[in-house]
C-alpha atoms as a PDB file:
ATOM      1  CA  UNK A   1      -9.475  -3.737  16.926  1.00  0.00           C
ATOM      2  CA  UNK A   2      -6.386  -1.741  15.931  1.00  0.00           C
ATOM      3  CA  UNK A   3      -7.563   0.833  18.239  1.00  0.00           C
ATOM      4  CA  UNK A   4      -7.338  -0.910  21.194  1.00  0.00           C
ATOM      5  CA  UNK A   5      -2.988  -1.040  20.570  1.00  0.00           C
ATOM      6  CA  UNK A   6      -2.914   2.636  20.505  1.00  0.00           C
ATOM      7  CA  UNK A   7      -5.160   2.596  23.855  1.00  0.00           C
ATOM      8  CA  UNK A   8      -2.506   0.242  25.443  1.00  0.00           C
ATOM      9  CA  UNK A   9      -5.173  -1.653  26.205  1.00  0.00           C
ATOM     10  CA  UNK A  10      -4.208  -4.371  24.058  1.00  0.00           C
ATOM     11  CA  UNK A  11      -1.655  -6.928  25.169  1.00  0.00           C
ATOM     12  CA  UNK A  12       0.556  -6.461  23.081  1.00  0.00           C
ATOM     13  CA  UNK A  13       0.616  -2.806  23.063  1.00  0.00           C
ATOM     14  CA  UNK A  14       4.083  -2.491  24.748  1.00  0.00           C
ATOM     15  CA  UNK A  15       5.957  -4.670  21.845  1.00  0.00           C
ATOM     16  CA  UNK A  16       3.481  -2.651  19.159  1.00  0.00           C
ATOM     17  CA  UNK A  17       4.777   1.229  20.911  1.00  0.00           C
ATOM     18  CA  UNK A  18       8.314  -0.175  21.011  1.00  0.00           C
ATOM     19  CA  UNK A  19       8.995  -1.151  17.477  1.00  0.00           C
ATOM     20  CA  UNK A  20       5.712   1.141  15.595  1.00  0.00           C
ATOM     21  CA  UNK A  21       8.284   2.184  12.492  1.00  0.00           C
ATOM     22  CA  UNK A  22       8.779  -1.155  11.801  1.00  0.00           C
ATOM     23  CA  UNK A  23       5.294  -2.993  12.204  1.00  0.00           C
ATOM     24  CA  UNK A  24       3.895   0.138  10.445  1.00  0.00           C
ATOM     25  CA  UNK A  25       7.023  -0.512   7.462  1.00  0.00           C
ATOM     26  CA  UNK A  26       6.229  -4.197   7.501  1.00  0.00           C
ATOM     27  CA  UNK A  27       2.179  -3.575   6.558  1.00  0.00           C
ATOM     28  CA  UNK A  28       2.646  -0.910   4.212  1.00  0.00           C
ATOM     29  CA  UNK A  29       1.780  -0.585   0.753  1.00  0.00           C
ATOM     30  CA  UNK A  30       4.774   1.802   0.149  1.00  0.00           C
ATOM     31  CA  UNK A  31       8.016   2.321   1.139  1.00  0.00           C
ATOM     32  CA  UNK A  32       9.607   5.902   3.011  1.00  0.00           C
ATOM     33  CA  UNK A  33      12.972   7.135   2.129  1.00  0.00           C
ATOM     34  CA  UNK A  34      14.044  10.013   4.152  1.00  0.00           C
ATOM     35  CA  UNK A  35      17.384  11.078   5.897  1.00  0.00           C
ATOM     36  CA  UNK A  36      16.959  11.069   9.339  1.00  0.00           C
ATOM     37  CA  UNK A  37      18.567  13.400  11.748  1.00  0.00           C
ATOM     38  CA  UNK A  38      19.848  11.883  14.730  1.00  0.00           C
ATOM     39  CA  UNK A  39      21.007  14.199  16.734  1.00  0.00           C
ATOM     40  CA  UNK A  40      19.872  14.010  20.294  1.00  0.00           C
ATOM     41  CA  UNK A  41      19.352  16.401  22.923  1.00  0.00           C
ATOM     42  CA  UNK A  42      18.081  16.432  26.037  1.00  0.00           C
ATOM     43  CA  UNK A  43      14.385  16.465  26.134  1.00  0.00           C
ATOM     44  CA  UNK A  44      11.542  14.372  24.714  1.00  0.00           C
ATOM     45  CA  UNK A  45      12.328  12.351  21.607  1.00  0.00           C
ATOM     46  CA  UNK A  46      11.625  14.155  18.377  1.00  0.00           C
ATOM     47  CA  UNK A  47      11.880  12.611  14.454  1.00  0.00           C
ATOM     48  CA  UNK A  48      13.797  14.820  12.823  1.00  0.00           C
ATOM     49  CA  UNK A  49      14.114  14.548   9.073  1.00  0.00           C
ATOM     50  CA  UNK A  50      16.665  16.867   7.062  1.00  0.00           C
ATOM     51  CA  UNK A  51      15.452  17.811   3.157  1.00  0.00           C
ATOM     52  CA  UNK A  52      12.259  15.698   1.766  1.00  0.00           C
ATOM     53  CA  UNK A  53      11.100  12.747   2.363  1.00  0.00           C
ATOM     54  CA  UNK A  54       9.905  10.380  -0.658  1.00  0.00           C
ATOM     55  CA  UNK A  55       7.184   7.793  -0.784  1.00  0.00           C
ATOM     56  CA  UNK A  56       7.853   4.614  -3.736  1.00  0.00           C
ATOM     57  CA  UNK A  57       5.430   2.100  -4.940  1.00  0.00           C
ATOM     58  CA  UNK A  58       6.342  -0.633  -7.354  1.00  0.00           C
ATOM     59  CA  UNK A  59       5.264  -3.197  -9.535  1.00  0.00           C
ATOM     60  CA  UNK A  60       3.316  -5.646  -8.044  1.00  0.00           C
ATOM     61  CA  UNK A  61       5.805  -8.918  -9.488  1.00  0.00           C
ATOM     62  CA  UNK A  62       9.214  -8.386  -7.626  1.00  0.00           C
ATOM     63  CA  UNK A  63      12.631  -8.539 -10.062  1.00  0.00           C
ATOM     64  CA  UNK A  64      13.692 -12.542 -10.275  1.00  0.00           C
ATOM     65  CA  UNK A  65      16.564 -11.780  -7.982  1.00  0.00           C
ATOM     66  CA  UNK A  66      14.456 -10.031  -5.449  1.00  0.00           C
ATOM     67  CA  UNK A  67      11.788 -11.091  -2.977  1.00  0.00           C
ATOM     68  CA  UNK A  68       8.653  -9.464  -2.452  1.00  0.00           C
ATOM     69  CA  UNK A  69       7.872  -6.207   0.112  1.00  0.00           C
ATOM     70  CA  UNK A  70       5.259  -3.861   0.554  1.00  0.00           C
ATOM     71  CA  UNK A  71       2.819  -3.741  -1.758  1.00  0.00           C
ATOM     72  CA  UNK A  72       3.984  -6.794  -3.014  1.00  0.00           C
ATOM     73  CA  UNK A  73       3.146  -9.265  -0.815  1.00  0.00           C
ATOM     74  CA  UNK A  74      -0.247  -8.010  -1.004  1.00  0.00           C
ATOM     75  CA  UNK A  75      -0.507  -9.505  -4.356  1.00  0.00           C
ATOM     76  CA  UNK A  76       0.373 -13.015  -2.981  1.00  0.00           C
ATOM     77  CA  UNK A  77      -2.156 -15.339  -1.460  1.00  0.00           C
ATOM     78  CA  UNK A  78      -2.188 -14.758   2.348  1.00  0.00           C
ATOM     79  CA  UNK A  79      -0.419 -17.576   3.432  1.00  0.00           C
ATOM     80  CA  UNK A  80       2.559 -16.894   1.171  1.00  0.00           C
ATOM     81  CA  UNK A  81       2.365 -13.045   2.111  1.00  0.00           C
ATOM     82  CA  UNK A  82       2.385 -14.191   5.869  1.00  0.00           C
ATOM     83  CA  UNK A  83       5.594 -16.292   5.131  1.00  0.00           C
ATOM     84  CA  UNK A  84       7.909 -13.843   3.497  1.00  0.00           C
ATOM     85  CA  UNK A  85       6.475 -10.965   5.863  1.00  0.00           C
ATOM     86  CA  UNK A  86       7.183 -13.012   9.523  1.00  0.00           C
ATOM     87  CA  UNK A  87      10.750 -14.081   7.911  1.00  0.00           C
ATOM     88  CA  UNK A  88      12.312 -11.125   6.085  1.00  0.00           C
ATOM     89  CA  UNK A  89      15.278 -10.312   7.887  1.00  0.00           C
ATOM     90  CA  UNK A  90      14.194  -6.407   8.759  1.00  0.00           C
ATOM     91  CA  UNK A  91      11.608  -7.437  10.577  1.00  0.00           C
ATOM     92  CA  UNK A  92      13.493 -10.288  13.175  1.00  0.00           C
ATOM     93  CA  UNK A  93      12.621  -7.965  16.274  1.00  0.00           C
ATOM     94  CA  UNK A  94       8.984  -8.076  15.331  1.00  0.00           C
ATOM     95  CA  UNK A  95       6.387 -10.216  17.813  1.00  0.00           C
ATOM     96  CA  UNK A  96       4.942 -12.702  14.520  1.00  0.00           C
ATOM     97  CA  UNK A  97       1.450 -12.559  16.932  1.00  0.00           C
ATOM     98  CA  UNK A  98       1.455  -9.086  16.713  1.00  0.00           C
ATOM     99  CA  UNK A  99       2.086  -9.145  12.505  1.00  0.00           C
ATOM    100  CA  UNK A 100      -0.790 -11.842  12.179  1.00  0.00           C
ATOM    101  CA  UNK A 101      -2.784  -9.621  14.312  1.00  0.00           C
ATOM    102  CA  UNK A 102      -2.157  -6.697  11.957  1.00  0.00           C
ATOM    103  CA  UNK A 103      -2.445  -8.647   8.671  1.00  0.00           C
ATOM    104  CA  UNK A 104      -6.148  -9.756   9.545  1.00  0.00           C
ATOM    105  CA  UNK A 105      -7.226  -6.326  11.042  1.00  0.00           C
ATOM    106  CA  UNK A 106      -5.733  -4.423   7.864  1.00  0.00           C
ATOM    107  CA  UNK A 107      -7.068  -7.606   5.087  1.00  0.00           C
ATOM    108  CA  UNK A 108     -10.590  -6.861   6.645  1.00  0.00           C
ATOM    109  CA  UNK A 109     -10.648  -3.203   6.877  1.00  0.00           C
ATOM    110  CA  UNK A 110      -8.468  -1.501   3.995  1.00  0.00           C
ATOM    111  CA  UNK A 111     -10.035  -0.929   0.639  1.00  0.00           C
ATOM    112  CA  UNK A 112      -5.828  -0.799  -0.828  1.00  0.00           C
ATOM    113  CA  UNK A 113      -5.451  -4.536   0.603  1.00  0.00           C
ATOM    114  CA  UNK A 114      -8.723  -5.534  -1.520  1.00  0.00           C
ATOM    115  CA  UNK A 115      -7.796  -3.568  -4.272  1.00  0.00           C
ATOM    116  CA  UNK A 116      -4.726  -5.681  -4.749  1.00  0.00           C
ATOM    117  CA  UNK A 117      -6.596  -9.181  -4.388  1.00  0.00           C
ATOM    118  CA  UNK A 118      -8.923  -8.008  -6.656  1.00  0.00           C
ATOM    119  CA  UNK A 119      -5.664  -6.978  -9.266  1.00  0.00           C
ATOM    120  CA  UNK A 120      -4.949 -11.049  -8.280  1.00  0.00           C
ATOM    121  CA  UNK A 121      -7.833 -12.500  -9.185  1.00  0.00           C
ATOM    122  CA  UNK A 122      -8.168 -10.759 -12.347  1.00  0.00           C
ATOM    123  CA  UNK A 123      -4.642 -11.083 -13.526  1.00  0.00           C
ATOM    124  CA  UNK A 124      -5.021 -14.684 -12.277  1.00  0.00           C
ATOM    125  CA  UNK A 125      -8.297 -15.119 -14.741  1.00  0.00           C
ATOM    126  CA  UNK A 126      -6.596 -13.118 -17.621  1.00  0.00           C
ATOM    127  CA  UNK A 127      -4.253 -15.806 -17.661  1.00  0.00           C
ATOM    128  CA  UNK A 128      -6.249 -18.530 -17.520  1.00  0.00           C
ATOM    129  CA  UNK A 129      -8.091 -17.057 -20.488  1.00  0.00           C
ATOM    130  CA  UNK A 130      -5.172 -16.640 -22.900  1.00  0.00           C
ATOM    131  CA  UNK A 131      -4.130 -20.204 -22.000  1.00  0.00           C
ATOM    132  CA  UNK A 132      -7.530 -21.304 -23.593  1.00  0.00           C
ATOM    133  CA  UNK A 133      -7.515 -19.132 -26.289  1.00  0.00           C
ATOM    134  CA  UNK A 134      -3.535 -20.157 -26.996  1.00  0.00           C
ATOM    135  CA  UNK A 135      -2.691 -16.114 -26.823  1.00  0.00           C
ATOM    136  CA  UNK A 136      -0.075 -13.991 -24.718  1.00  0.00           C
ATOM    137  CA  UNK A 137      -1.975 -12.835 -21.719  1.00  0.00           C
ATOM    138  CA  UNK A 138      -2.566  -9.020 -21.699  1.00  0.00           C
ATOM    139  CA  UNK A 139      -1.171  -6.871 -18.634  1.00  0.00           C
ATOM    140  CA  UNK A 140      -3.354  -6.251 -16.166  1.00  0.00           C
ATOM    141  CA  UNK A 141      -2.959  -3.344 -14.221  1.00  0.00           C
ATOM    142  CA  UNK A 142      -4.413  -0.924 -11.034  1.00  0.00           C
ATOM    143  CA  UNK A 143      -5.960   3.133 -11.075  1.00  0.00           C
ATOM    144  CA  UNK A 144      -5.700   4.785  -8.155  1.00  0.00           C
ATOM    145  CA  UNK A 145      -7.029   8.069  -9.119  1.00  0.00           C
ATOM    146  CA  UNK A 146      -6.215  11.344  -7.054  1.00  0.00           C
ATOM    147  CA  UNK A 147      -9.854  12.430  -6.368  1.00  0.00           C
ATOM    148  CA  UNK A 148     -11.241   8.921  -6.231  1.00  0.00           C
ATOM    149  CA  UNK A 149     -13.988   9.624  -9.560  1.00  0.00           C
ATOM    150  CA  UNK A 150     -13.028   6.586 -11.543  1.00  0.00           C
ATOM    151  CA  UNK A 151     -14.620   6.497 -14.395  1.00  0.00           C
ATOM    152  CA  UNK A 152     -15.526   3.099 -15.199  1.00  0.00           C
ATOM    153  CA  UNK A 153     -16.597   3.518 -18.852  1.00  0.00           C
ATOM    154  CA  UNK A 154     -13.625   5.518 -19.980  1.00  0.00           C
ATOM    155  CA  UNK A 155     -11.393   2.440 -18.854  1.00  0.00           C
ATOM    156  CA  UNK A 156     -13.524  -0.599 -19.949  1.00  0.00           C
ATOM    157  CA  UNK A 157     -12.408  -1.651 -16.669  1.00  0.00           C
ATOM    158  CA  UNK A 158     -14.105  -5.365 -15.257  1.00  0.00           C
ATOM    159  CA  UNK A 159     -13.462  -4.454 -12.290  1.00  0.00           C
ATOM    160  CA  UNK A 160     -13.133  -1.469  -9.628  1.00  0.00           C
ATOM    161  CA  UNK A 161     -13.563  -0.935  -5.917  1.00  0.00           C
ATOM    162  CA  UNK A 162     -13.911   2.300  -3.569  1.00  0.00           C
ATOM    163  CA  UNK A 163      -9.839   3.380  -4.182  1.00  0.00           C
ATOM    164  CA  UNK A 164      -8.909   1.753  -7.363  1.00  0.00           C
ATOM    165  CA  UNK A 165      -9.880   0.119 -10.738  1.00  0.00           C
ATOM    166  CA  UNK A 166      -8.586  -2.799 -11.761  1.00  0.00           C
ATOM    167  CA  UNK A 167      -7.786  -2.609 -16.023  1.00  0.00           C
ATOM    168  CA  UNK A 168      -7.067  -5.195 -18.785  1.00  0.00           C
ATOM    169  CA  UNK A 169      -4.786  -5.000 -21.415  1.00  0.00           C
ATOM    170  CA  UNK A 170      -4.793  -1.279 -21.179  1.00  0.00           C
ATOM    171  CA  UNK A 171      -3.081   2.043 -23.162  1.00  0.00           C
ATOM    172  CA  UNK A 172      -0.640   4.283 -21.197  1.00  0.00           C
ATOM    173  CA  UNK A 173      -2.345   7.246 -22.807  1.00  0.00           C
ATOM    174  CA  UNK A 174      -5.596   6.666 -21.093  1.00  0.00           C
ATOM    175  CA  UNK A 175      -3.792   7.469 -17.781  1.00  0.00           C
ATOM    176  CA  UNK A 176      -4.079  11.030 -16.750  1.00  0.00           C
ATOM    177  CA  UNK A 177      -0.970  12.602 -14.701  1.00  0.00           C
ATOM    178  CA  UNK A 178      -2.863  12.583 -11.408  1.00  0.00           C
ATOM    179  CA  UNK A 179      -3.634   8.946 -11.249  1.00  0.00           C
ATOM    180  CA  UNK A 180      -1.084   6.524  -9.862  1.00  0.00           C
ATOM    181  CA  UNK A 181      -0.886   3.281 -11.923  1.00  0.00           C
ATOM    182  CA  UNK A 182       0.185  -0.159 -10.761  1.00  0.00           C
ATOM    183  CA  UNK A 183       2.112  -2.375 -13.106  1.00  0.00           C
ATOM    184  CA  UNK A 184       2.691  -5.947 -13.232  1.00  0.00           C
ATOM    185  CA  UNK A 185       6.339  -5.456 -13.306  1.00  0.00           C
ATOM    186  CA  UNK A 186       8.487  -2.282 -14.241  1.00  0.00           C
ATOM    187  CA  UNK A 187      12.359  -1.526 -14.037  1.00  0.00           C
ATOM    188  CA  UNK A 188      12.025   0.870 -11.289  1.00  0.00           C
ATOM    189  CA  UNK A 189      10.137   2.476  -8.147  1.00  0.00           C
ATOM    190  CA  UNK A 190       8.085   5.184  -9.009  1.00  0.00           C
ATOM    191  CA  UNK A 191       7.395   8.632  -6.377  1.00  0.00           C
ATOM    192  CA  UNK A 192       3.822   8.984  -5.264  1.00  0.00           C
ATOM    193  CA  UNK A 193       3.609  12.662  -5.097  1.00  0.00           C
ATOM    194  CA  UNK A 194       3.131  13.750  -1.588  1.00  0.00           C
ATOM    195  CA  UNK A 195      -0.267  15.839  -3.227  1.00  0.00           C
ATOM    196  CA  UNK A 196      -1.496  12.293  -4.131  1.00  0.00           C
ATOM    197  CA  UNK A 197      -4.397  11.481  -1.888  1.00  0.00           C
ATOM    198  CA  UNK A 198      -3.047   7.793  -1.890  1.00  0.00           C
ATOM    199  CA  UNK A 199      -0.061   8.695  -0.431  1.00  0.00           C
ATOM    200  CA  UNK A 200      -0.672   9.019   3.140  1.00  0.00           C
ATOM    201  CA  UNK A 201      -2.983   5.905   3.581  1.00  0.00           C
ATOM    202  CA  UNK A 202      -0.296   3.806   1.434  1.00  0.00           C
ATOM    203  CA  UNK A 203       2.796   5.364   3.579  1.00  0.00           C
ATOM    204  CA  UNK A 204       1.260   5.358   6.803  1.00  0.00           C
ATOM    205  CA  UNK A 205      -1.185   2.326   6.796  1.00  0.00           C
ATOM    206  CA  UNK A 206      -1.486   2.558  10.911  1.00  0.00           C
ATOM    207  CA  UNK A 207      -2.784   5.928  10.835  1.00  0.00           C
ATOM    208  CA  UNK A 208      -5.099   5.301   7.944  1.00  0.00           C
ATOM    209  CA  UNK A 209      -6.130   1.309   7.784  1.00  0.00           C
ATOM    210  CA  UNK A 210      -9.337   2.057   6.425  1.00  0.00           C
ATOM    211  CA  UNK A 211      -8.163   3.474   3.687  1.00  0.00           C
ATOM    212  CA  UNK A 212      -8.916   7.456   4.214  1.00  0.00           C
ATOM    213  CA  UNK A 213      -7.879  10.034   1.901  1.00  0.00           C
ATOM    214  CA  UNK A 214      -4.554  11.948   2.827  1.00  0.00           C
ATOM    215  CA  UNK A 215      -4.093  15.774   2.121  1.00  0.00           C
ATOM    216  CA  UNK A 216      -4.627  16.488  -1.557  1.00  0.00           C
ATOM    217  CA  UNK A 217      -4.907  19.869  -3.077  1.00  0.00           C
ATOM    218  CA  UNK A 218      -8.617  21.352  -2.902  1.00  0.00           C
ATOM    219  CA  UNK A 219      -9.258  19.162   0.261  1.00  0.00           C
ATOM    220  CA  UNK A 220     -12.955  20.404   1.413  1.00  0.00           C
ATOM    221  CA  UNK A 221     -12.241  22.345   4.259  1.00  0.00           C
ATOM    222  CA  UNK A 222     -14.968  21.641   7.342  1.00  0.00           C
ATOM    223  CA  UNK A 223     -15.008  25.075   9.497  1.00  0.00           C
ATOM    224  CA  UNK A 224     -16.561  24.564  13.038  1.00  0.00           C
ATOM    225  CA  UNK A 225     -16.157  25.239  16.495  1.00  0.00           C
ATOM    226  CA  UNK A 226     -12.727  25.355  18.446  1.00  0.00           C
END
């Protein structure tokens, strides 16, 4: 279905071509911080970007004083994530048809956007469980590793899907340097290294909605004919 906006033969493809940054800033998982160059000349457009560009992910609970974005709203039920996506003020020149439209194609089709509902329901029934047992519920928190080879076992985890597993009350140690870890809440952003597989499909959610891996380091490389 996404397709068929990049085809223009969608109709909304005009308002989608017009305002792509934003629709593809408003589904992402992570957020893009680069210093654009704006100088113009006189041909065809072209993005410039001076130095680096970095890619953030945070918790998946937003501060008290802040509302939820990116990869946060994921974590909310769907009619709650619709809400605070439709209304946040950056995205006011957004079509809402077009957003709903995008929501449902990207809930159905990306393995991140289940990965997160599945972090839901388990942090939902982790709570529910130390409520019964009169105990201080344990964090719950995500794996995405690099090269995708979770290891169940090795995190006890109850739960896990293609991208991500999805671990209960867990030790920091366990984590190995090239996985990136979700947390329930945390004092800042943290950089997904642009050699992170996760990065691309997490940055650029348009280009990748079904979740495919970005470029990582020992990438298989498929030779064939020009």
């Amino acid at each position: 279905e996404l397709k068929t906006l990049f085809e223009k033969s969608h109709s909304l493809s005009s308002k989608f071509f017009k305002h792509i940054q934003n629709y593809n800033t408003a589904m992402a998982f992570a957020s893009i911080l680069s210093n654009i160059d704006n100088q113009t000349g006189r041909g065809p457009y072209v993005y410039h970007i001076s130095d680096q560009i970095y890619h953030f992910v945070g918790s998946v609970k937003p501060a008290s004083n802040e509302k939820p974005s990116f990869d946060q709203l994921y974590f909310l039920d769907t009619a709650e994530a619709r809400e605070q996506r439709t209304h946040h003020p950056i995205n006011i020149c957004l079509n809402h048809e077009l957003l709903d439209f995008l929501e449902q194609v990207i809930l159905n089709v990306s393995p991140y956007a289940q990965a997160y509902k599945l972090m839901r329901e388990v942090s939902n029934k982790e709570n529910k469980s130390a409520q019964l047992e009169g105990r201080q519920p344990m964090d719950v928190e995500m794996i995405f590793d690099n090269n995708r080879q979770l290891d169940q076992q090795q995190y006890n985890t109850p739960q896990a899907n293609e991208v991500a597993a999805i671990v209960v009350g867990s030790n920091d140690k366990q984590f190995l340097l090239h996985q990136l870890v979700i947390h329930p809440r945390a004092s800042s952003l943290q950089i997904i290294p642009v050699i992170n597989a996760n990065c691309d499909p997490m940055s650029y959610l348009l280009l990748f909605p079904a979740g495919d891996k970005g470029w990582y380091p020992k990438i298989p490389c498929h030779r064939g004919r020009n």
